[in-house]
C-alpha atoms as a PDB file:
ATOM      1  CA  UNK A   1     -46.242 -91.876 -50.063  1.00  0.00           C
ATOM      2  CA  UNK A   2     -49.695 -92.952 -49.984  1.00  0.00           C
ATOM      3  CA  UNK A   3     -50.132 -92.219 -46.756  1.00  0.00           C
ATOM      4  CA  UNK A   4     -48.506 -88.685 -46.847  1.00  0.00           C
ATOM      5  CA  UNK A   5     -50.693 -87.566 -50.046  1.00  0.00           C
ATOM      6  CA  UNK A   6     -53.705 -88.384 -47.532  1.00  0.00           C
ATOM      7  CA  UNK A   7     -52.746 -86.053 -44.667  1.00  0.00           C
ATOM      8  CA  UNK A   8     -51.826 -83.135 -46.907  1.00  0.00           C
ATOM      9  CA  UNK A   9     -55.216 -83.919 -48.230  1.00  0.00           C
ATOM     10  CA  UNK A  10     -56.332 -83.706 -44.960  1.00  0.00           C
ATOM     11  CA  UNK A  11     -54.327 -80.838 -44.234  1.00  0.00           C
ATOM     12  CA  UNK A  12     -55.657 -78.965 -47.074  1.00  0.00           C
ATOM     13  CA  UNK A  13     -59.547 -79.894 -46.512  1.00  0.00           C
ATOM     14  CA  UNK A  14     -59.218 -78.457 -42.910  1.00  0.00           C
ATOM     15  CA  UNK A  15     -58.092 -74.957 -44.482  1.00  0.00           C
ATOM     16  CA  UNK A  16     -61.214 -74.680 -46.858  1.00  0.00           C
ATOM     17  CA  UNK A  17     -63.380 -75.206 -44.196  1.00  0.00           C
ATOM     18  CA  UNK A  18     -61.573 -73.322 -41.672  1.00  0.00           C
ATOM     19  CA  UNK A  19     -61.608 -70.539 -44.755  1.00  0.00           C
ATOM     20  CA  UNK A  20     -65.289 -70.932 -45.241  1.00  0.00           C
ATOM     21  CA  UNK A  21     -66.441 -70.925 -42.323  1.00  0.00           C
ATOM     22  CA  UNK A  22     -64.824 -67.377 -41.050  1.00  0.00           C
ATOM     23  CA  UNK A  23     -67.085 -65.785 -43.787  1.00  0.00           C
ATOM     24  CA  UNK A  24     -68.862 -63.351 -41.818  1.00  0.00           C
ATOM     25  CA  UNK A  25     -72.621 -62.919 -42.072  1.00  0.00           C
ATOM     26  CA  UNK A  26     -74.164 -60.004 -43.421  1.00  0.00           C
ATOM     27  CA  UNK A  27     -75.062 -59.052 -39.694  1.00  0.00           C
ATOM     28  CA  UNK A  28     -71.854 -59.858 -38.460  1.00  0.00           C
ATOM     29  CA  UNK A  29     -70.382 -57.327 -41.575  1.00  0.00           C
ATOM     30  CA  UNK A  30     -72.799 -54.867 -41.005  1.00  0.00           C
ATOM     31  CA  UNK A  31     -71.727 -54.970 -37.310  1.00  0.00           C
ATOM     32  CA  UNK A  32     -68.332 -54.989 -37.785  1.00  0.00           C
ATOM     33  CA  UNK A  33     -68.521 -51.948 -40.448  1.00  0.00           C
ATOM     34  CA  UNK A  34     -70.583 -49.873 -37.806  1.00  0.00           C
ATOM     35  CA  UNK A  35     -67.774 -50.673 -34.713  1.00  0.00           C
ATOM     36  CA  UNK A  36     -64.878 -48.759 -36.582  1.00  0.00           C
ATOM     37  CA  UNK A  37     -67.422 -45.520 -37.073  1.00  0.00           C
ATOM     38  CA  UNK A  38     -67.732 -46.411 -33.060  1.00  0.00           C
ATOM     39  CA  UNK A  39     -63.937 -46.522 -32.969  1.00  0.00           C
ATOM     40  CA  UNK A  40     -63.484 -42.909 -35.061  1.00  0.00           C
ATOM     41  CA  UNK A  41     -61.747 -45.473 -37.838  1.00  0.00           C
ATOM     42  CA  UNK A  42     -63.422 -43.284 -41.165  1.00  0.00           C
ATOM     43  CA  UNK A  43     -61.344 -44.642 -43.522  1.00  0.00           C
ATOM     44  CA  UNK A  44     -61.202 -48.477 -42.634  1.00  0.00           C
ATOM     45  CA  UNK A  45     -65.537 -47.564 -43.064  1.00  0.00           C
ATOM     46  CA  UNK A  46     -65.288 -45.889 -46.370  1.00  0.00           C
ATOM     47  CA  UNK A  47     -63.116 -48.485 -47.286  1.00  0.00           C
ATOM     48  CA  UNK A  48     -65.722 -51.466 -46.693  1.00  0.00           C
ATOM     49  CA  UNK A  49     -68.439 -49.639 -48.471  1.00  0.00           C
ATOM     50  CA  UNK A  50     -69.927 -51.130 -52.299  1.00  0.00           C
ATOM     51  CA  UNK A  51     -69.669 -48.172 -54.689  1.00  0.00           C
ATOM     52  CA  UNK A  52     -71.513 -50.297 -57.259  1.00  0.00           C
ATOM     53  CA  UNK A  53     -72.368 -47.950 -60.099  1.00  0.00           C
ATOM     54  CA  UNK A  54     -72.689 -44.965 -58.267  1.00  0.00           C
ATOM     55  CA  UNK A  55     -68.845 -43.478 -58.589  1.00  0.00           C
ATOM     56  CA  UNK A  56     -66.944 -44.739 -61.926  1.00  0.00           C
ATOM     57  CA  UNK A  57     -64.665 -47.374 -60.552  1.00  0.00           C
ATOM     58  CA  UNK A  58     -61.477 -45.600 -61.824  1.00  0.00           C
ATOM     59  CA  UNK A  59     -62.433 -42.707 -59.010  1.00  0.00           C
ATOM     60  CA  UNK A  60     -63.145 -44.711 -56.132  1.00  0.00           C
ATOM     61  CA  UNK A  61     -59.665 -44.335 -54.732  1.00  0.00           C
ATOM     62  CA  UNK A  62     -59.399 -40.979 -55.083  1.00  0.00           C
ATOM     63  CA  UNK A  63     -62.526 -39.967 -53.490  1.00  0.00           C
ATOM     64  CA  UNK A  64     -62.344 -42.455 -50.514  1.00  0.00           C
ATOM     65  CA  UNK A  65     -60.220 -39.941 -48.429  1.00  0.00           C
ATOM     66  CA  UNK A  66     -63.043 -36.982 -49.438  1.00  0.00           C
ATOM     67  CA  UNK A  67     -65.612 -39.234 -47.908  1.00  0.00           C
ATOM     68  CA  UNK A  68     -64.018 -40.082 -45.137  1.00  0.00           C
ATOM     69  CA  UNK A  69     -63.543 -36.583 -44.199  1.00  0.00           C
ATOM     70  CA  UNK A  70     -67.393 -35.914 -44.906  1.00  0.00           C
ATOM     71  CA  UNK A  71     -68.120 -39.120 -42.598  1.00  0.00           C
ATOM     72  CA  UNK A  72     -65.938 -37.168 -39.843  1.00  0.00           C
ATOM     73  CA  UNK A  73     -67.309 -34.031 -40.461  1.00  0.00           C
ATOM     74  CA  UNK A  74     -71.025 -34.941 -40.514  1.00  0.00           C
ATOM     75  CA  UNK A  75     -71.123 -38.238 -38.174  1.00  0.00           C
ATOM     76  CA  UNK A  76     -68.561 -37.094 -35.091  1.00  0.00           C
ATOM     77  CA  UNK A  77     -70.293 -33.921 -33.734  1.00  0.00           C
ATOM     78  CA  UNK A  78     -73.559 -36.051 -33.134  1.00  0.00           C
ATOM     79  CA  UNK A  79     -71.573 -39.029 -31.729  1.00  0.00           C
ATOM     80  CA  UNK A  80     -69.457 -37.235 -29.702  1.00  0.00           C
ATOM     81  CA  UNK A  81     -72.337 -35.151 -28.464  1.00  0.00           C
ATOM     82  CA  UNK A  82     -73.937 -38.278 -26.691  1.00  0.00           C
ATOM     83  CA  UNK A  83     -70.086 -38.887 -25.352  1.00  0.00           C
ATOM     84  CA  UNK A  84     -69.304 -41.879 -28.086  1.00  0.00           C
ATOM     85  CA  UNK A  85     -70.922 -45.161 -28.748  1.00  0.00           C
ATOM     86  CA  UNK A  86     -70.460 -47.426 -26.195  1.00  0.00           C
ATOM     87  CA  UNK A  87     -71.954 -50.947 -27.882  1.00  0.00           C
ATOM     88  CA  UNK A  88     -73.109 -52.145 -30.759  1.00  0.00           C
ATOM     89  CA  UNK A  89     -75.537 -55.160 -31.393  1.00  0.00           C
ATOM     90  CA  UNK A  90     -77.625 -56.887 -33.906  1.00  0.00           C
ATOM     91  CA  UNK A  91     -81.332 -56.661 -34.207  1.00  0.00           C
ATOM     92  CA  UNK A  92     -82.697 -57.737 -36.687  1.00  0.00           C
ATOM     93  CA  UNK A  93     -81.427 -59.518 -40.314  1.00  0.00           C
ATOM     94  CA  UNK A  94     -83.004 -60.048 -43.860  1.00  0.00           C
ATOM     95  CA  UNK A  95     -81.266 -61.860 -46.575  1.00  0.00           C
ATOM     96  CA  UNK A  96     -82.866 -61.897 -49.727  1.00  0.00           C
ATOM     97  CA  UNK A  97     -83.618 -65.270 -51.497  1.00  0.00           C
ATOM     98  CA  UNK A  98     -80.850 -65.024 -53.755  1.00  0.00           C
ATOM     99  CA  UNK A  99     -78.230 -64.215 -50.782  1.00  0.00           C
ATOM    100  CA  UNK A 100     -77.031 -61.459 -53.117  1.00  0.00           C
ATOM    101  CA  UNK A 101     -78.680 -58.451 -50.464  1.00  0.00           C
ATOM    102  CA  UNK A 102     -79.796 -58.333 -46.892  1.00  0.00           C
ATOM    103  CA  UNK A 103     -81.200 -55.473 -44.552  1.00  0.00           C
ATOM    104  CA  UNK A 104     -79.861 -55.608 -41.777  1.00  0.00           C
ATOM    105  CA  UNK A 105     -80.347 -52.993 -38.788  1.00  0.00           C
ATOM    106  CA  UNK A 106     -78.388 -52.461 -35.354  1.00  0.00           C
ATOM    107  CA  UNK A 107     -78.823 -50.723 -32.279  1.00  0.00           C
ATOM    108  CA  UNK A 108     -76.220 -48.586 -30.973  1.00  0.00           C
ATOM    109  CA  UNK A 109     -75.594 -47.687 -27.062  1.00  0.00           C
ATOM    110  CA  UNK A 110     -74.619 -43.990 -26.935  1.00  0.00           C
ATOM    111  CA  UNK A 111     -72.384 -43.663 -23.572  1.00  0.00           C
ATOM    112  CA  UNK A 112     -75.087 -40.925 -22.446  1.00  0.00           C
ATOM    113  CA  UNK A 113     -77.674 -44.278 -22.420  1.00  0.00           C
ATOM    114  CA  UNK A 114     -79.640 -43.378 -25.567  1.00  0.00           C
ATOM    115  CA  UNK A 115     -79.945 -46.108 -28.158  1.00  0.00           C
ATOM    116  CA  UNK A 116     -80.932 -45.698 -31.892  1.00  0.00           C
ATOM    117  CA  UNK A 117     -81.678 -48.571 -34.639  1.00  0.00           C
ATOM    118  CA  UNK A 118     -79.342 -47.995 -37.566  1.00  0.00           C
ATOM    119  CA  UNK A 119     -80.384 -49.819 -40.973  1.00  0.00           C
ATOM    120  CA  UNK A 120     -77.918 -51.167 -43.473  1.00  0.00           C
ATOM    121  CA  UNK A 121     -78.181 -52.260 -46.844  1.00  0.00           C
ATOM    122  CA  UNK A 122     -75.692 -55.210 -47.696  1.00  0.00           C
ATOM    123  CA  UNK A 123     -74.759 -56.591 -50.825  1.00  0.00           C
ATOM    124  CA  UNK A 124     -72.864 -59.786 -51.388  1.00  0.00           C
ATOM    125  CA  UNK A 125     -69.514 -58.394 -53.025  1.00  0.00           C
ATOM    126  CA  UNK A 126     -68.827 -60.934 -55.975  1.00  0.00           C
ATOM    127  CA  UNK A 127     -65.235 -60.828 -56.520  1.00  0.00           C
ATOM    128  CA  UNK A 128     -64.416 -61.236 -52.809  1.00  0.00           C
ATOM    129  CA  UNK A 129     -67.658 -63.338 -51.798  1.00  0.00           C
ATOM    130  CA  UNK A 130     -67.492 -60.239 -48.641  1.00  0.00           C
ATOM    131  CA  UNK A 131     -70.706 -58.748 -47.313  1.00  0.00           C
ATOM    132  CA  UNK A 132     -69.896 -54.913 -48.040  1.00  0.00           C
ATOM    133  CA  UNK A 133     -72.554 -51.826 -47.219  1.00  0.00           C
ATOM    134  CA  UNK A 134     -74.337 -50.775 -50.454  1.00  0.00           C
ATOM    135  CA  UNK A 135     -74.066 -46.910 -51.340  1.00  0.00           C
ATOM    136  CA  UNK A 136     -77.316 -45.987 -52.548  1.00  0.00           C
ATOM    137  CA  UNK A 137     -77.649 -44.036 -55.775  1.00  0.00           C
ATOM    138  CA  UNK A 138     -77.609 -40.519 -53.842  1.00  0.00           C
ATOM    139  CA  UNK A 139     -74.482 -41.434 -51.927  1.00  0.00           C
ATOM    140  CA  UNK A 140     -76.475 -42.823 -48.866  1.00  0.00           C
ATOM    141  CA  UNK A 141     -75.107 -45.683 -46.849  1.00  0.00           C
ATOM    142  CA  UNK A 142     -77.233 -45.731 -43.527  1.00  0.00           C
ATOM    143  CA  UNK A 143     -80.767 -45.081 -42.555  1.00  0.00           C
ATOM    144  CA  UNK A 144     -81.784 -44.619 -38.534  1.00  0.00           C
ATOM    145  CA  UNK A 145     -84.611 -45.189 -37.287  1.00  0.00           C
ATOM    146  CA  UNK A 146     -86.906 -42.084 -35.848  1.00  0.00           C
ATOM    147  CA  UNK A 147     -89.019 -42.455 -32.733  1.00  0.00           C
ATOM    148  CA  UNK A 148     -92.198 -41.839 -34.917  1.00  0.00           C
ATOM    149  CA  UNK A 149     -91.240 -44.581 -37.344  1.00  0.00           C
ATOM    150  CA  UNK A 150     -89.555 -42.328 -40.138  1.00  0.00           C
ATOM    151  CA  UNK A 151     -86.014 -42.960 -41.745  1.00  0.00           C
ATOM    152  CA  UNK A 152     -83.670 -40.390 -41.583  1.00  0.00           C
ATOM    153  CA  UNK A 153     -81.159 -40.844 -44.250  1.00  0.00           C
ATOM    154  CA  UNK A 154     -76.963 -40.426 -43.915  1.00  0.00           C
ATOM    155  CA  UNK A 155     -75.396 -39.401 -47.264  1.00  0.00           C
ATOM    156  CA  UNK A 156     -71.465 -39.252 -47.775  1.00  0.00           C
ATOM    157  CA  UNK A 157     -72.442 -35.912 -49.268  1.00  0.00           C
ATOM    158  CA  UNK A 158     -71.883 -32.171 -48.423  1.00  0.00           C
ATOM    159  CA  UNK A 159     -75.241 -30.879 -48.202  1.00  0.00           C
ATOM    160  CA  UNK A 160     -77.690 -29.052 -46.462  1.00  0.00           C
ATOM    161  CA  UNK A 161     -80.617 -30.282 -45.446  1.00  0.00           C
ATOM    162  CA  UNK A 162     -82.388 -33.585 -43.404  1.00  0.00           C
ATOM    163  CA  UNK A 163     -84.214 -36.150 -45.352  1.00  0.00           C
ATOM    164  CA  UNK A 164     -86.761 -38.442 -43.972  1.00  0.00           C
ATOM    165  CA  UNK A 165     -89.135 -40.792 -45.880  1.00  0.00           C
ATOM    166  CA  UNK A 166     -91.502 -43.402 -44.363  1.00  0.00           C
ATOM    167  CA  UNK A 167     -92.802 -46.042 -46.355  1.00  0.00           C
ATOM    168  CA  UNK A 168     -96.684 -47.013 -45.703  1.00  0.00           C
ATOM    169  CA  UNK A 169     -97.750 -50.288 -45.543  1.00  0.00           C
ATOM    170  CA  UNK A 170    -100.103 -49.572 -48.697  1.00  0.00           C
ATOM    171  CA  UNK A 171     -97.133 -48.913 -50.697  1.00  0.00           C
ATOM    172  CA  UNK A 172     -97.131 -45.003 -50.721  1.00  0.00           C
ATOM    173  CA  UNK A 173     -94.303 -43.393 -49.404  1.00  0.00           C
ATOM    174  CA  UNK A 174     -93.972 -39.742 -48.261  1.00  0.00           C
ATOM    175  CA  UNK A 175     -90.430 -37.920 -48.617  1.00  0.00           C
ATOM    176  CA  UNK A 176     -89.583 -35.397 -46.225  1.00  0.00           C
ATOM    177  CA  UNK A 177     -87.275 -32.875 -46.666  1.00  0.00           C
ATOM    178  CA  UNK A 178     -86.264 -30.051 -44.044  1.00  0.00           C
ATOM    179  CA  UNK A 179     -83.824 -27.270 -45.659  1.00  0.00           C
ATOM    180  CA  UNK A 180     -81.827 -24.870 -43.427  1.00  0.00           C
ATOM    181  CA  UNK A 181     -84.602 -24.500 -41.294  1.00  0.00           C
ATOM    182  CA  UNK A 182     -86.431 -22.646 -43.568  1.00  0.00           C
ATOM    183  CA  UNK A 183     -88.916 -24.736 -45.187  1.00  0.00           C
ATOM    184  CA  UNK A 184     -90.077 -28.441 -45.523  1.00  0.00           C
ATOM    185  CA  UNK A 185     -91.148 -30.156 -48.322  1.00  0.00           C
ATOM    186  CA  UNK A 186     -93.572 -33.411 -48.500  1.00  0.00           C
ATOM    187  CA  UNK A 187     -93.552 -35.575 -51.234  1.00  0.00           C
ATOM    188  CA  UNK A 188     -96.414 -38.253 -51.188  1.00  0.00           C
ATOM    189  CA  UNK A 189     -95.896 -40.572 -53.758  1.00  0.00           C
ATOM    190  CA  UNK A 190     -98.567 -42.728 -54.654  1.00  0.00           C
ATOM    191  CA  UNK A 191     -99.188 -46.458 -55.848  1.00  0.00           C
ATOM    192  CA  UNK A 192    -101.285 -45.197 -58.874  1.00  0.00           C
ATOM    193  CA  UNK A 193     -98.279 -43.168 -59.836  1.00  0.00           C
ATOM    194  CA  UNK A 194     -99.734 -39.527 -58.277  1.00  0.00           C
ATOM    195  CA  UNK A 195     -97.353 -37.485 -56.665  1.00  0.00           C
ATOM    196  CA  UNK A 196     -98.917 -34.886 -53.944  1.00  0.00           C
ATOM    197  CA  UNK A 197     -96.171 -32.261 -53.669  1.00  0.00           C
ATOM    198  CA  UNK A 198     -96.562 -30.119 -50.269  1.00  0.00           C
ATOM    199  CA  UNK A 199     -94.234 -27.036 -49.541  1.00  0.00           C
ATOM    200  CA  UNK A 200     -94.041 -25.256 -46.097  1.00  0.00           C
ATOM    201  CA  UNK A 201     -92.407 -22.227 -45.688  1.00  0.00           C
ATOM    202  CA  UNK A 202     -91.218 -21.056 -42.339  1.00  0.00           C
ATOM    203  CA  UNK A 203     -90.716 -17.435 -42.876  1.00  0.00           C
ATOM    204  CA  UNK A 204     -93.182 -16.697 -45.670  1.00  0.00           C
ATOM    205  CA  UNK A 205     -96.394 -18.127 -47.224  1.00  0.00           C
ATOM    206  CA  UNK A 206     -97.752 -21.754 -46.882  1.00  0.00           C
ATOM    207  CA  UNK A 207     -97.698 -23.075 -49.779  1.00  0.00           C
ATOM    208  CA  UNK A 208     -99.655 -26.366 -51.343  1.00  0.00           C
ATOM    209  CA  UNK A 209     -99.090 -27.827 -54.704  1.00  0.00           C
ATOM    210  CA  UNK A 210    -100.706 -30.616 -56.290  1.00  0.00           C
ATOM    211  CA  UNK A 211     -99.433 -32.289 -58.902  1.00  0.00           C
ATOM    212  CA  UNK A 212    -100.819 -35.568 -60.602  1.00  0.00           C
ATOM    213  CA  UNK A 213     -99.389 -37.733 -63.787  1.00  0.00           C
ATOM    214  CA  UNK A 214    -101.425 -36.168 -66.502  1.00  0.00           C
ATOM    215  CA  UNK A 215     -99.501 -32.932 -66.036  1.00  0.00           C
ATOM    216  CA  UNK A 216    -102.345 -31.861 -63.661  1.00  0.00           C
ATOM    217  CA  UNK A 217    -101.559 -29.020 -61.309  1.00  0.00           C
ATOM    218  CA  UNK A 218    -103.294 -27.294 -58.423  1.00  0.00           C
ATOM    219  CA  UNK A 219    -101.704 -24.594 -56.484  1.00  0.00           C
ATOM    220  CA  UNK A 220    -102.768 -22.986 -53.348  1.00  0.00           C
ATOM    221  CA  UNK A 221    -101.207 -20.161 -50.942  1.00  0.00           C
ATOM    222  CA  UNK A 222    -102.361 -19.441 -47.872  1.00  0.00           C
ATOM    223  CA  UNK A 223    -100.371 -16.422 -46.147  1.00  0.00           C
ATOM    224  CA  UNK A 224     -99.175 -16.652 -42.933  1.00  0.00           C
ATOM    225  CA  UNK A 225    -101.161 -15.003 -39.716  1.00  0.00           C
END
């Protein structure tokens, strides 16, 4: 009897480790999440993303086949434009000090030979103890990685336009945002809390605003040539 309580014991102590020890990273999740976007599998992504507080939890299942679509719609022309992803590795992990969050960012192979660095947000997802990718607060779940530095962001959102942002190493950040073509805004957001607001318009007048915390505003037009 003895002897028999010992080996289930056993038994039992091999499964919790075995268990614990097929938790996947938060690189090896991010990975994983990006390969079924490789493999056209939009709803097995949407369904391994964190909504968090960003859609009520009592809509998250109905809304996970409209983002899915939107992830089709919006992802696919691009992929399949480069003829499909052909690989996808890790370069690069950071896991905050809590282990609650990491960054983590991969580089995909397109099958054309082109390679971009995709960054993920992780969070650690309590209930399941799973790495999941974060949704940011605007619906965005990946950022990649410009040749000039910039971050272009991917929203599970029907919209229009391109937005950028690169974060300086002083702390500013500038917000870039290209609508339909037709114009480009600059947002310039200082440490001090001053915000430099710049407007370009591509079929009309080149416009400058300045705007600073004390409810401060400068504007300036120069027409087009």
């Amino acid at each position: 009897m003895k002897k028999g309580l010992i080996v289930l014991m056993s038994v039992l102590g091999l499964v919790a480790f075995s268990s614990c020890g097929s938790k996947k990273s938060a690189a090896e999740a991010a990975k994983a999440h990006h390969e079924k976007l490789m493999n056209k599998d939009y709803k097995g992504y949407v369904e391994a993303i964190y909504f968090g507080e960003v859609i009520p939890p009592v809509e998250v299942e109905a809304q996970k086949s409209e983002h899915a679509r939107i992830l089709e719609q919006k992802a696919a022309p691009k992929i399949q434009s480069k003829g499909g992803i052909s690989r996808v590795t890790v370069k690069d992990e950071k896991v905050a000090p809590d282990k609650k969050s990491a960054d983590v960012t991969l580089t995909h192979t397109y099958n054309d030979g082109t390679q971009e660095d995709i960054v993920y947000a992780m969070v650690m997802d309590a209930p399941t103890q799973q790495w999941k990718v974060k949704m940011g607060p605007d619906k965005e779940v990946w950022r990649t990685v410009l040749p000039d530095g910039t971050h272009e962001t991917f929203k599970l959102k029907e919209d229009d336009h391109r937005e950028i942002f690169k974060e300086n190493i002083d702390g500013e950040r500038d917000f870039v945002k290209e609508i339909d073509g037709n114009h480009r805004e600059v947002e310039k957001i200082k440490v001090d809390g001053e915000k430099d607001v710049e407007k370009i318009i591509e079929r009309g007048d080149e416009t400058i605003i300045k705007e600073k915390v004390d409810g401060e505003k400068e504007k300036i037009v120069i027409p087009n040539e």
